[in-house]
C-alpha atoms as a PDB file:
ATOM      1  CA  UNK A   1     -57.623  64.235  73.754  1.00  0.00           C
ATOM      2  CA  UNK A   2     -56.841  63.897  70.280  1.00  0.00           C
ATOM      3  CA  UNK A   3     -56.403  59.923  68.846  1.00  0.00           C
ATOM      4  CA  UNK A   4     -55.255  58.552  65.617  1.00  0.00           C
ATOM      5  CA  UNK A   5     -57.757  55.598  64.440  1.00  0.00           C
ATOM      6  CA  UNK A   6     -58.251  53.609  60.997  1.00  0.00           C
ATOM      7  CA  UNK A   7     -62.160  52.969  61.218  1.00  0.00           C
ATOM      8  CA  UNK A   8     -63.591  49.703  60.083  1.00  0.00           C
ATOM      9  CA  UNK A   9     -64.353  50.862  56.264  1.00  0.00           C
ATOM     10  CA  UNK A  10     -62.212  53.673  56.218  1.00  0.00           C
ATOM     11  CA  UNK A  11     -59.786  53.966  53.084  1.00  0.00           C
ATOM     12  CA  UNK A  12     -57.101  56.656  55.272  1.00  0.00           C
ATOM     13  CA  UNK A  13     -56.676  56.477  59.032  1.00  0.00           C
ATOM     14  CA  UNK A  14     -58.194  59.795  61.100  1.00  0.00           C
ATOM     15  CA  UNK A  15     -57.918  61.734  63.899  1.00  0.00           C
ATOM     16  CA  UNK A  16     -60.174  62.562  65.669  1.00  0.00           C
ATOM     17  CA  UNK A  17     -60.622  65.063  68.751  1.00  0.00           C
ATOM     18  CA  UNK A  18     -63.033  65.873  71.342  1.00  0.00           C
ATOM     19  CA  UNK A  19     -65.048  68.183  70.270  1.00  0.00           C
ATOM     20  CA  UNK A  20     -64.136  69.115  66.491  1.00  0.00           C
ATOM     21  CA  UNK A  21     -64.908  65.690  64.949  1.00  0.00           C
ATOM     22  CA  UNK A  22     -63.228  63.637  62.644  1.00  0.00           C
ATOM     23  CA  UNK A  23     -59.950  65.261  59.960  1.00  0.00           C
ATOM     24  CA  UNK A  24     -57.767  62.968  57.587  1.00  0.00           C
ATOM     25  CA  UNK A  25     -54.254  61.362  58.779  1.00  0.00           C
ATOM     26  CA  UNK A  26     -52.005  60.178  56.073  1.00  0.00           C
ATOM     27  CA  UNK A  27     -48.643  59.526  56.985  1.00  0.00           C
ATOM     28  CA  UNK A  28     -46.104  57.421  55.692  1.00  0.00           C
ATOM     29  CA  UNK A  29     -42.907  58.917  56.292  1.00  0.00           C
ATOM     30  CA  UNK A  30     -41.156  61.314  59.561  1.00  0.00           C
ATOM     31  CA  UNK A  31     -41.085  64.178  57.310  1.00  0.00           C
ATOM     32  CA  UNK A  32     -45.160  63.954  56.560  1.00  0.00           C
ATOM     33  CA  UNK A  33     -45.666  63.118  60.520  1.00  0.00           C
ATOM     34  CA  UNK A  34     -43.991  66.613  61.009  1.00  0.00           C
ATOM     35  CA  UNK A  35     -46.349  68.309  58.551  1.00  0.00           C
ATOM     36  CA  UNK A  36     -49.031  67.064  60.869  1.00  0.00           C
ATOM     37  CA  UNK A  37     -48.011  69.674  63.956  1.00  0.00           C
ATOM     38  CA  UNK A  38     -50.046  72.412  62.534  1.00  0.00           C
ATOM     39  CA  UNK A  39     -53.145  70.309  62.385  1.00  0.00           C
ATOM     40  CA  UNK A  40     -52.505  69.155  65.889  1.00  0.00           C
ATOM     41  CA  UNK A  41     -52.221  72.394  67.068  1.00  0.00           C
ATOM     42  CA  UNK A  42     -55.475  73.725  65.419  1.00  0.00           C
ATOM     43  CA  UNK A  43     -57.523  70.857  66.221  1.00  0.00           C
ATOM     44  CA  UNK A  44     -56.058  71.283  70.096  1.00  0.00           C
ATOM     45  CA  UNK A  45     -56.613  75.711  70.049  1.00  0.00           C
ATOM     46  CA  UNK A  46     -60.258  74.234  68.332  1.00  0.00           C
ATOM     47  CA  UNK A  47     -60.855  72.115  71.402  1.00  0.00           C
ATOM     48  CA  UNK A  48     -59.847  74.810  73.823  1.00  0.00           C
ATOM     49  CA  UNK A  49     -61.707  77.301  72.504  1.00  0.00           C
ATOM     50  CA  UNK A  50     -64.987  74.717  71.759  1.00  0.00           C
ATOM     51  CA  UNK A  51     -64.862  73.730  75.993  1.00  0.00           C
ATOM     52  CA  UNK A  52     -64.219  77.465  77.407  1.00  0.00           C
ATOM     53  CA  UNK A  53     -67.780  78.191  75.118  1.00  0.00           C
ATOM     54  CA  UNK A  54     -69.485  75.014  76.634  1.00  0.00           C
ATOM     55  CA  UNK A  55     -68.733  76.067  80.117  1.00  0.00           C
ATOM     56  CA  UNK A  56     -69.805  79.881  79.478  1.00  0.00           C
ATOM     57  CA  UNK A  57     -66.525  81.339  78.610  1.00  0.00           C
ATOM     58  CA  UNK A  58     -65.108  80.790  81.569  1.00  0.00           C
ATOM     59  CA  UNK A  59     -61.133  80.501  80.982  1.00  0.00           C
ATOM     60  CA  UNK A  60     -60.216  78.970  84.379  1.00  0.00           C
ATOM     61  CA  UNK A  61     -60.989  75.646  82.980  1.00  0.00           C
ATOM     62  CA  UNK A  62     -57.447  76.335  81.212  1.00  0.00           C
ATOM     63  CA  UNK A  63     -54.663  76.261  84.004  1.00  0.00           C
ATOM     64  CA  UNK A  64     -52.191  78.399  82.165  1.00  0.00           C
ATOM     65  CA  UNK A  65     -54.687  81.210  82.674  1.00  0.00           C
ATOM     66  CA  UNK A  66     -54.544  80.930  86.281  1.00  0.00           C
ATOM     67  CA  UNK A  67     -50.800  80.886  86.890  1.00  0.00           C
ATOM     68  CA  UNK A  68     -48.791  83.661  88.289  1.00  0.00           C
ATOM     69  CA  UNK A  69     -46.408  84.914  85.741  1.00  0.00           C
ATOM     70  CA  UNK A  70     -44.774  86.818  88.647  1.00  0.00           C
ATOM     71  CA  UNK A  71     -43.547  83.954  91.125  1.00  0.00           C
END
């Protein structure tokens, strides 16, 4: 999961994901929200790759892996 918060104190709202922590959100127009897809993406591959090392490298824990390409 990956969530967009503005923390009591905070001077910029965040996001934050599940396993990678905290990384700064400002946004204030569509064309900076766009700019934000690469982040998304690297805090999601971060995730992924954080939760197949927790469970041993295991990659079934990531559906795609496990789908025939060939049906």
């Amino acid at each position: 999961m990956i969530r967009a918060y503005f923390g009591s104190g905070f001077a910029h709202p965040h996001l934050q994901s599940g396993t990678v922590g905290d990384w700064p959100l400002n946004v204030f127009d569509d064309e900076q929200a766009a700019a934000e897809l690469p982040r998304l993406r690297a805090m999601a591959a971060a995730d992924i790759h954080n939760l197949v090392f927790q469970v041993g490298g295991d990659v079934r824990i990531i559906p795609a892996t496990l789908k025939d390409l060939n049906a």
